[in-house]
Protein backbone atom coordinates (compact mmCIF):
# COMPACT_ATOMS: atom_id res chain seq x y z
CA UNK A 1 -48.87 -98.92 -95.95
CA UNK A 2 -48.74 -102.44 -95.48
CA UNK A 3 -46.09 -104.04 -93.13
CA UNK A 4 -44.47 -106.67 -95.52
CA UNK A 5 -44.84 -103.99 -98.42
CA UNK A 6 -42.34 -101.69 -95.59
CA UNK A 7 -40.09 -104.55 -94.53
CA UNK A 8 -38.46 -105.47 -97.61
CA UNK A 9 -37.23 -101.87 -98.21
CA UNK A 10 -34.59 -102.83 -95.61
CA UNK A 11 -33.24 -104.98 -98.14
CA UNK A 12 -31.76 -102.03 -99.68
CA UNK A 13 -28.73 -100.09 -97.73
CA UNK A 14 -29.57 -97.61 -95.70
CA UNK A 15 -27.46 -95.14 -97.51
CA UNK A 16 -29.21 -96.28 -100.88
CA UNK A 17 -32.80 -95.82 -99.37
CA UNK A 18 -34.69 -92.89 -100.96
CA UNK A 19 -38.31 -92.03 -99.20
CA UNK A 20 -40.21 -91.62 -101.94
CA UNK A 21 -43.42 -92.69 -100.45
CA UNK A 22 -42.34 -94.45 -97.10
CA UNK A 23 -40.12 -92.63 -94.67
CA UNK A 24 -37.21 -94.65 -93.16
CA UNK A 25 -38.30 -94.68 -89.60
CA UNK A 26 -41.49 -96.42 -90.82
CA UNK A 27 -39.73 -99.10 -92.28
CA UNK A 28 -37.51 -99.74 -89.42
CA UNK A 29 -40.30 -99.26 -87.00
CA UNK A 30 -42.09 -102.29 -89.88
CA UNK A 31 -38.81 -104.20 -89.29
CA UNK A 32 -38.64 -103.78 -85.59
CA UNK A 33 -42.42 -104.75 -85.08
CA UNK A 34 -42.29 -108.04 -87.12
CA UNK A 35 -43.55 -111.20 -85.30
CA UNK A 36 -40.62 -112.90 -83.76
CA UNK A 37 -42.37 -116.04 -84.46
CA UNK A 38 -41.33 -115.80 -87.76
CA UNK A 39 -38.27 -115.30 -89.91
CA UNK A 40 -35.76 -116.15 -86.97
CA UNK A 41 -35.52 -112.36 -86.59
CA UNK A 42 -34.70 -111.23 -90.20
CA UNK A 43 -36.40 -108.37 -91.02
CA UNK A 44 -35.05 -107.41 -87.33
CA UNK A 45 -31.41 -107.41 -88.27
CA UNK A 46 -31.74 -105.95 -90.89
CA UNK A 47 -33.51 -102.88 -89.34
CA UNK A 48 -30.96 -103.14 -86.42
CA UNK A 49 -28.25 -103.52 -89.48
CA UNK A 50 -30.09 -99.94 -90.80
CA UNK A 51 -29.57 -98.54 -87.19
CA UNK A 52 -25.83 -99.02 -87.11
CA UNK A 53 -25.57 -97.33 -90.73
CA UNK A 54 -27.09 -94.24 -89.19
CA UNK A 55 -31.00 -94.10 -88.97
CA UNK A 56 -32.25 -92.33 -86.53
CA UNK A 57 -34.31 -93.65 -84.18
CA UNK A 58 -36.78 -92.34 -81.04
CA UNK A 59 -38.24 -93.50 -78.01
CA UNK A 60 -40.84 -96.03 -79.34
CA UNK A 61 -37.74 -97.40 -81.91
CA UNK A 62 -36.43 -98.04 -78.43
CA UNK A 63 -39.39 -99.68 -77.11
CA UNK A 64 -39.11 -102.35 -79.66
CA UNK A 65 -35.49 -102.46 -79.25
CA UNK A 66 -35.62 -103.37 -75.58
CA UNK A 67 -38.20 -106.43 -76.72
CA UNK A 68 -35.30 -107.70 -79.26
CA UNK A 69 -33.34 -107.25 -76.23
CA UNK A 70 -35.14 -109.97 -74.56
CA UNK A 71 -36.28 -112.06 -76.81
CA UNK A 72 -34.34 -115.44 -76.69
CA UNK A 73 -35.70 -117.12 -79.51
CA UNK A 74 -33.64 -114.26 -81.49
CA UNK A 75 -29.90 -114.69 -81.72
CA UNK A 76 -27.64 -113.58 -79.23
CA UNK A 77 -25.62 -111.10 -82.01
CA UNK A 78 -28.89 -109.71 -82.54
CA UNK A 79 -29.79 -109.27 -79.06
CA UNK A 80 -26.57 -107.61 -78.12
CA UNK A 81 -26.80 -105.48 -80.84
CA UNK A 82 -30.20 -103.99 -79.74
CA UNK A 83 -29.12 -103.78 -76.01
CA UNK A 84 -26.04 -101.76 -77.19
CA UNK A 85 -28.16 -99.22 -79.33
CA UNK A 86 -30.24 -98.59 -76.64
CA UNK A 87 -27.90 -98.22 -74.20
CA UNK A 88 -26.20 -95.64 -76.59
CA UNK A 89 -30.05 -93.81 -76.57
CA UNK A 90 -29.82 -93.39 -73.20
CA UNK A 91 -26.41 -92.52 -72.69
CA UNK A 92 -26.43 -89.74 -75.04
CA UNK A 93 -29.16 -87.58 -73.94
CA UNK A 94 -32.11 -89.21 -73.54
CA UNK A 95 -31.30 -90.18 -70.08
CA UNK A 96 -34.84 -90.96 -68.53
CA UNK A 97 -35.93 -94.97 -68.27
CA UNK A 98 -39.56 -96.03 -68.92
């Protein structure tokens, strides 16, 4: 499916998403992946936002994650945001760095 046809799916809660034909890590993963040269790092809060609310997420979630991390031209809230989540990843029981 296309990317932008994913990404504004995150406009709708988490808890109000239904998969009917996209799966929720798929548009996170959409969100996540976005160009950071674009929309000052919308569609990445909002995935983030979908995070907090209790998505799921895996190691290549946390790939992407780690480049919000980093990624100064994003704001700091955001960044912090994705450094905590991931640090939460690895604290639970994924304890193994890349």
């Amino acid at each position: 499916m296309d990317q932008r046809a994913l990404v504004v799916r995150l406009q709708t809660p988490f808890a109000d998403y239904r998969a009917n034909d996209a799966a929720a890590r798929d548009v996170i993963l959409a969100g996540l992946s976005w160009p950071t040269d674009t929309s000052a790092g919308y569609w990445q809060g909002l995935a983030v936002e979908w995070i907090e609310h209790g998505a799921s997420i895996d190691a290549e979630m946390v790939e992407f994650l780690n480049v919000i991390a980093t990624t100064e031209k994003l704001s700091q809230e955001l960044r912090h945001k994705a450094r905590r989540i991931v640090r939460r990843w690895r604290s639970d029981e994924h304890t193994f760095w890349r």
